[in-house]
Protein backbone atom coordinates (compact mmCIF):
# COMPACT_ATOMS: atom_id res chain seq x y z
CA UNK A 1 0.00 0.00 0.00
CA UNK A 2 1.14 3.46 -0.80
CA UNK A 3 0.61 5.98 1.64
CA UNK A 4 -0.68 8.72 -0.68
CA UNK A 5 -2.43 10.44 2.09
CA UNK A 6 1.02 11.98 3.31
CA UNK A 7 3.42 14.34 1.88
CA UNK A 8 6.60 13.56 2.37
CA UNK A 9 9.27 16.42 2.24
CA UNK A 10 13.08 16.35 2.44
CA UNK A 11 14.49 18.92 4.74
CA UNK A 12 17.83 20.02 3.98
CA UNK A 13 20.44 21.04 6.30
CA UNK A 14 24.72 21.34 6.95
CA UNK A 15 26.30 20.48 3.88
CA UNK A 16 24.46 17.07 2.29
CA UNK A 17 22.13 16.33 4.64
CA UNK A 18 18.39 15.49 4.58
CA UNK A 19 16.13 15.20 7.81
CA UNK A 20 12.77 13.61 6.28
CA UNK A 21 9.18 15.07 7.32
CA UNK A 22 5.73 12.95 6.64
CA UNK A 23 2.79 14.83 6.79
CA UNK A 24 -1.31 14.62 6.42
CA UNK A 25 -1.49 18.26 6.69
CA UNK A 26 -2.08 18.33 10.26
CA UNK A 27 0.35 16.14 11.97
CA UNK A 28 3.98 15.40 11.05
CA UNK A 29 6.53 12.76 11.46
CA UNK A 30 10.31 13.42 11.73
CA UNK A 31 13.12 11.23 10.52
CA UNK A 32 16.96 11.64 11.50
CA UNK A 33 16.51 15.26 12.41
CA UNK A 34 20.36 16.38 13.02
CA UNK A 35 19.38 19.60 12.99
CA UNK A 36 16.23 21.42 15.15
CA UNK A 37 16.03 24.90 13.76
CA UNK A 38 15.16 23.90 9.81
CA UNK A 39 12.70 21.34 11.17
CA UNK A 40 11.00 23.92 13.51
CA UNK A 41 10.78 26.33 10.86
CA UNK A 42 8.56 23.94 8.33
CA UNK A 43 6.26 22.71 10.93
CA UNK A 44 5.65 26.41 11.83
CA UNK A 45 5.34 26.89 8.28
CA UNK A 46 2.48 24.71 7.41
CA UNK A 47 0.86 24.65 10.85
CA UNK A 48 2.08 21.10 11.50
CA UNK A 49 2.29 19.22 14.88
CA UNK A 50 4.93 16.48 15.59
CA UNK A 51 3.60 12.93 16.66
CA UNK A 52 6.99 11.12 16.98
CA UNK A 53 11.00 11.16 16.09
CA UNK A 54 12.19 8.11 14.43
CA UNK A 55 16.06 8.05 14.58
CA UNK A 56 18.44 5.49 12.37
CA UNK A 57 21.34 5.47 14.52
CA UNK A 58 23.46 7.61 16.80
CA UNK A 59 25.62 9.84 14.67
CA UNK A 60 24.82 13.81 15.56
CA UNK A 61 23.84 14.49 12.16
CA UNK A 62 20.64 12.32 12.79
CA UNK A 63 20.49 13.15 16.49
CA UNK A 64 21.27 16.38 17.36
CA UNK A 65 18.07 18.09 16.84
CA UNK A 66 16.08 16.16 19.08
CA UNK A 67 16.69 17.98 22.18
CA UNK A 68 15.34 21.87 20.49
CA UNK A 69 12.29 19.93 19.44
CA UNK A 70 11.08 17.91 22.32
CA UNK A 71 11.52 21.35 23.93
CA UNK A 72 9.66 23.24 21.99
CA UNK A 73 6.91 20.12 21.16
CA UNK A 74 6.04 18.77 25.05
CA UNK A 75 8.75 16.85 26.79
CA UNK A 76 7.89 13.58 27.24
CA UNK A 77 4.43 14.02 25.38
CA UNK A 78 6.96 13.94 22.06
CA UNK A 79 7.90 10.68 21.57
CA UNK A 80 11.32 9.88 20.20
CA UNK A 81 12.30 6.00 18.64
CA UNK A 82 15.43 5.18 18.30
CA UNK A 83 17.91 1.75 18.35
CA UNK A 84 18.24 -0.08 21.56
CA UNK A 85 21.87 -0.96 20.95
CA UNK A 86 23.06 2.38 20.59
CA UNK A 87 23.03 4.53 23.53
CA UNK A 88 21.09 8.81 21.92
CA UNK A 89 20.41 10.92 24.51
CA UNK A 90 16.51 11.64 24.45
CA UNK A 91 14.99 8.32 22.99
CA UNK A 92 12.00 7.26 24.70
CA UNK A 93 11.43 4.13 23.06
CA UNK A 94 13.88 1.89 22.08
CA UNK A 95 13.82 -0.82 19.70
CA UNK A 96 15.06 -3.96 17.75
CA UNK A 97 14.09 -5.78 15.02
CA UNK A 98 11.10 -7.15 14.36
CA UNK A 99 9.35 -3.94 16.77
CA UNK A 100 6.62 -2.08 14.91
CA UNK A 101 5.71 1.77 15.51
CA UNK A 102 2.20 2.22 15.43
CA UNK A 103 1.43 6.00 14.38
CA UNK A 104 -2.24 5.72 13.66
CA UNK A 105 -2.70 9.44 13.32
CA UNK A 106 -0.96 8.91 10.02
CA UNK A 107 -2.16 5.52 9.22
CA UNK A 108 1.24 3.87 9.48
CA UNK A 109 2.65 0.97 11.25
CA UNK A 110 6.77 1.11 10.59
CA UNK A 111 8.31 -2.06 10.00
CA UNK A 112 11.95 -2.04 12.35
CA UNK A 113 14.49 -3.34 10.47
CA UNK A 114 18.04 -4.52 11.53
CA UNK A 115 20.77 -2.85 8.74
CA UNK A 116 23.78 -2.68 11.35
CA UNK A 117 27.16 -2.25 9.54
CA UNK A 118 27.68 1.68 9.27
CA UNK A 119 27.48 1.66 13.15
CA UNK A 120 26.68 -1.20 15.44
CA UNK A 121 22.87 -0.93 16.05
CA UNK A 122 21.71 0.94 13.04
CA UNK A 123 17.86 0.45 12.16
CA UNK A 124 15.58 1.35 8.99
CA UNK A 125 11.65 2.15 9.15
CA UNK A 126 9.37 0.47 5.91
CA UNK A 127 6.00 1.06 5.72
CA UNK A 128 3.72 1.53 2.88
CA UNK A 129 6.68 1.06 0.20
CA UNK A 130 8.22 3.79 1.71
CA UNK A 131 12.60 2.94 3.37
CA UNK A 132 13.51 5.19 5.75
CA UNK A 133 17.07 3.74 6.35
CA UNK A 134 19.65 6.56 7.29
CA UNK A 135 23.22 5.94 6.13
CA UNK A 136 22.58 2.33 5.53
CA UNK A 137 22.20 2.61 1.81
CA UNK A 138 22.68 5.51 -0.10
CA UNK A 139 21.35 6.07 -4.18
CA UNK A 140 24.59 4.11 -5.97
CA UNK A 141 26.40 3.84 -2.45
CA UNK A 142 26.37 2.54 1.00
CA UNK A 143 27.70 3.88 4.27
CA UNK A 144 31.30 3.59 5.41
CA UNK A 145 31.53 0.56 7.97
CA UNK A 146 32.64 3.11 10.94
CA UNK A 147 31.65 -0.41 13.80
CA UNK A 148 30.24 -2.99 11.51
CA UNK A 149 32.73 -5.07 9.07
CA UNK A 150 31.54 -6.38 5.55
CA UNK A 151 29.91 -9.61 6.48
CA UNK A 152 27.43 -6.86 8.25
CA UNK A 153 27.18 -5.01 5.46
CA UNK A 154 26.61 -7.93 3.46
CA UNK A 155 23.91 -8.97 5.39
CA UNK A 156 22.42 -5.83 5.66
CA UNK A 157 22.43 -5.00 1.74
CA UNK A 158 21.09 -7.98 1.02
CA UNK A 159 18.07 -7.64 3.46
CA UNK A 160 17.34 -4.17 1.70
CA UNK A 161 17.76 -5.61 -1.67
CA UNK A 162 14.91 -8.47 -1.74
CA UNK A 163 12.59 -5.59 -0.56
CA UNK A 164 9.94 -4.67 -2.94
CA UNK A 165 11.33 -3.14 -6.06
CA UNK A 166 9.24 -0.58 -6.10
CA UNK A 167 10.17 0.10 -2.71
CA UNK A 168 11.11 4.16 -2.33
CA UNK A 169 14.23 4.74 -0.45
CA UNK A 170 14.60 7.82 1.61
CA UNK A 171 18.57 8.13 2.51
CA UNK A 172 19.60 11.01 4.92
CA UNK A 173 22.27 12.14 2.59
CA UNK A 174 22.43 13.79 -0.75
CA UNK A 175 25.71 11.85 -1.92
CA UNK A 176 24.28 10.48 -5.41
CA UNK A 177 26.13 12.42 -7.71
CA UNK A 178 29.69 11.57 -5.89
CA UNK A 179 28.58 7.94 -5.25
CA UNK A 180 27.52 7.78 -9.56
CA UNK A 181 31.39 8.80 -10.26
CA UNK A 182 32.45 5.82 -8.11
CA UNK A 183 29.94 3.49 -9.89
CA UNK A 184 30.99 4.53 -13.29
CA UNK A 185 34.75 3.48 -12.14
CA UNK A 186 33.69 0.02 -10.94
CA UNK A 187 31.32 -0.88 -13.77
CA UNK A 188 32.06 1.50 -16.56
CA UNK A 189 29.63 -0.70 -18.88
CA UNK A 190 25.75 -0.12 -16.97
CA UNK A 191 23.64 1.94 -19.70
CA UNK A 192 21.60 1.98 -17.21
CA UNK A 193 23.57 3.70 -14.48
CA UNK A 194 24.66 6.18 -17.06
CA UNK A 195 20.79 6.92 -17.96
CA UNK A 196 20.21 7.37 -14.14
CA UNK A 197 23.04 9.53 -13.74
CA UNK A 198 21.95 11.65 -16.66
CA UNK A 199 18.53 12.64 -14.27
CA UNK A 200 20.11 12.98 -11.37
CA UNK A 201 22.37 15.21 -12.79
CA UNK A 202 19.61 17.10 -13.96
CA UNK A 203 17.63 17.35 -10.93
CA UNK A 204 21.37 18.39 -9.15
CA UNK A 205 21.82 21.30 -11.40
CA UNK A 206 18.03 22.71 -10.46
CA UNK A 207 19.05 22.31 -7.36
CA UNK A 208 16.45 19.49 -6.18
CA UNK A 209 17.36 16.20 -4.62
CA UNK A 210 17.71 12.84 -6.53
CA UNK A 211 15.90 11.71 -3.55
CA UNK A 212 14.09 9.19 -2.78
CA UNK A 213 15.26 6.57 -5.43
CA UNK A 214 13.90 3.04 -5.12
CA UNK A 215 15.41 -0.64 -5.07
CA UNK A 216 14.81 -1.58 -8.29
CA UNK A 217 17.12 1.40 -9.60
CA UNK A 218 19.31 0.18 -6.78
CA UNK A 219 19.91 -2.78 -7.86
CA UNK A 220 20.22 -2.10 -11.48
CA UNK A 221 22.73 0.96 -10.74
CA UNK A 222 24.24 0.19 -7.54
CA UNK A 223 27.84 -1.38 -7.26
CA UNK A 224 27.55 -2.53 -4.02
CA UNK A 225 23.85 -4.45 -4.86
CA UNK A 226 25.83 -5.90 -7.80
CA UNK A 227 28.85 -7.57 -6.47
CA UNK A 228 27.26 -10.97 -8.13
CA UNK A 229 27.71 -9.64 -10.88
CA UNK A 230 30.84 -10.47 -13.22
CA UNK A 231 31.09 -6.69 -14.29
CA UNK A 232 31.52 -5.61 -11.02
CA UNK A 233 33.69 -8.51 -10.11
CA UNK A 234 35.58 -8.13 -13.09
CA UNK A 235 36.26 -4.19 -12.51
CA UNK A 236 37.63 -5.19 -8.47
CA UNK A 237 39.84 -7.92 -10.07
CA UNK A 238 41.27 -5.57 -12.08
CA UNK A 239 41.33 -2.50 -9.71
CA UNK A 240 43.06 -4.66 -6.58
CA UNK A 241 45.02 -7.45 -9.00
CA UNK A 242 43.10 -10.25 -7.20
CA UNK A 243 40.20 -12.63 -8.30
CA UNK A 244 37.29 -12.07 -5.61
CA UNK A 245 36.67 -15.23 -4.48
CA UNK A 246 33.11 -14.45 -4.04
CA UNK A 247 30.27 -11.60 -3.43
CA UNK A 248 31.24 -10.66 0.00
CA UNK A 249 35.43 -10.58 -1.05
CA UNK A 250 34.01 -8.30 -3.62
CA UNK A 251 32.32 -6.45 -1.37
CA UNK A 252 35.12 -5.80 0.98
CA UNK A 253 36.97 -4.82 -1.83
CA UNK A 254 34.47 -2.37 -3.18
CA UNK A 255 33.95 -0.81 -0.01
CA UNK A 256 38.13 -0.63 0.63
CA UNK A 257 37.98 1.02 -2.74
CA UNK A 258 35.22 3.49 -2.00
CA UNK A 259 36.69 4.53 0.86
CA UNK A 260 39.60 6.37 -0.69
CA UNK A 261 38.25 7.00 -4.35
């Protein structure tokens, strides 16, 4: 189900960030907001009123707004979600995978999913097609493993790929453009990467975001969705001088890669 009823808005902030805001007009939900004062000024804006904070993971550009808006929004009345493995100031309800948030304001029940691997207790939110999934996954990239290692991000790429393809992916961070450059060097021969990276390019010079994409672009454009395949696998061999001996060697090569490109 598709949750047309909402509008869902990303809300830029520091240099490449997005805090995400769902709406029905009248009440609002807040994703990852690192930042209070642009959040607080679009609520005012359209009159909205905050039901909950949903938070990916622990990093202060996801976390460091909370505190301005349960201030301004009712203490404790403000509910703020967050992983149980990671320790945020502010969260009120922790969870794990397999927990649901019921918002039934907005008609949604979110889906908690495990995606540890950037950090050690990262979670996503799906509900209604719709990925909420921090620095997890990015549009042609994935987040740095600053406490997971690859078998983690294996696992966790893999969970987010056999979601839905039409599944809609809202990532916290506008990094498409750099992460397409880094695709086109690991597998220079995807037509359809290149066709992708023609619209986001366009979108980038107009100054909107190539956000959300979904996981069937994902997987058709993403290197480190495609490390079964022998283009990719060819491109590492290549790059590092060894054969990966399989998807997850690839993968820790990729991401090695990546991390200095």
């Amino acid at each position: 189900m598709i949750a047309d009823h909402l509008t869902i808005t990303p809300i830029p902030f520091a240099h490449d960030n997005y805090l995400w805001l769902l709406d029905d007009g009248h009440h609002a939900v807040l994703v990852d907001p690192g930042a209070a004062a642009p959040a607080l000024a679009v609520l005012k804006t359209r009159g909205l009123i905050p039901l909950a904070i949903l938070l990916t993971h622990h990093h202060a550009d996801h976390t460091a707004g909370v505190a301005g808006l349960v201030a301004r929004y009712g203490g404790t009345q403000l509910p703020v979600y967050g992983p149980q493995k990671e320790a945020i100031p502010g969260v009120t309800h922790p969870l794990t995978a397999g927990d649901t948030v019921h918002l039934p304001a907005l008609a949604l029940d979110f889906q908690v999913l495990d995606v540890a691997a950037h950090t050690r207790g990262h979670i996503a939110y799906l509900a209604a097609e719709m990925l909420f999934c921090g620095d997890a996954l990015f549009s042609a990239g994935c987040g740095r493993l600053f406490e997971g290692n690859a078998l983690d991000l294996q696992r966790t790429l893999t969970r987010l790929a056999r979601l839905p393809p039409s599944t809609r992916v809202y990532c916290a961070h506008e990094y498409t453009l750099s992460n397409l450059a880094f695709a086109r060097a690991a597998e220079p021969d995807n037509p359809e990467r290149n066709r992708y990276a023609a619209q986001c390019e366009a979108l980038r010079a107009k100054n909107e975001p190539t956000l959300p994409t979904t996981i069937a672009i994902e997987r058709a454009v993403n290197p480190f969705l495609r490390c079964d395949e022998k283009s990719v696998q060819n491109t590492v061999s290549a790059h590092t001088r060894r054969d990966p001996r399989d998807p997850l060697s690839c993968l820790t090569a990729l991401r090695a890669w990546k991390d200095v490109f």
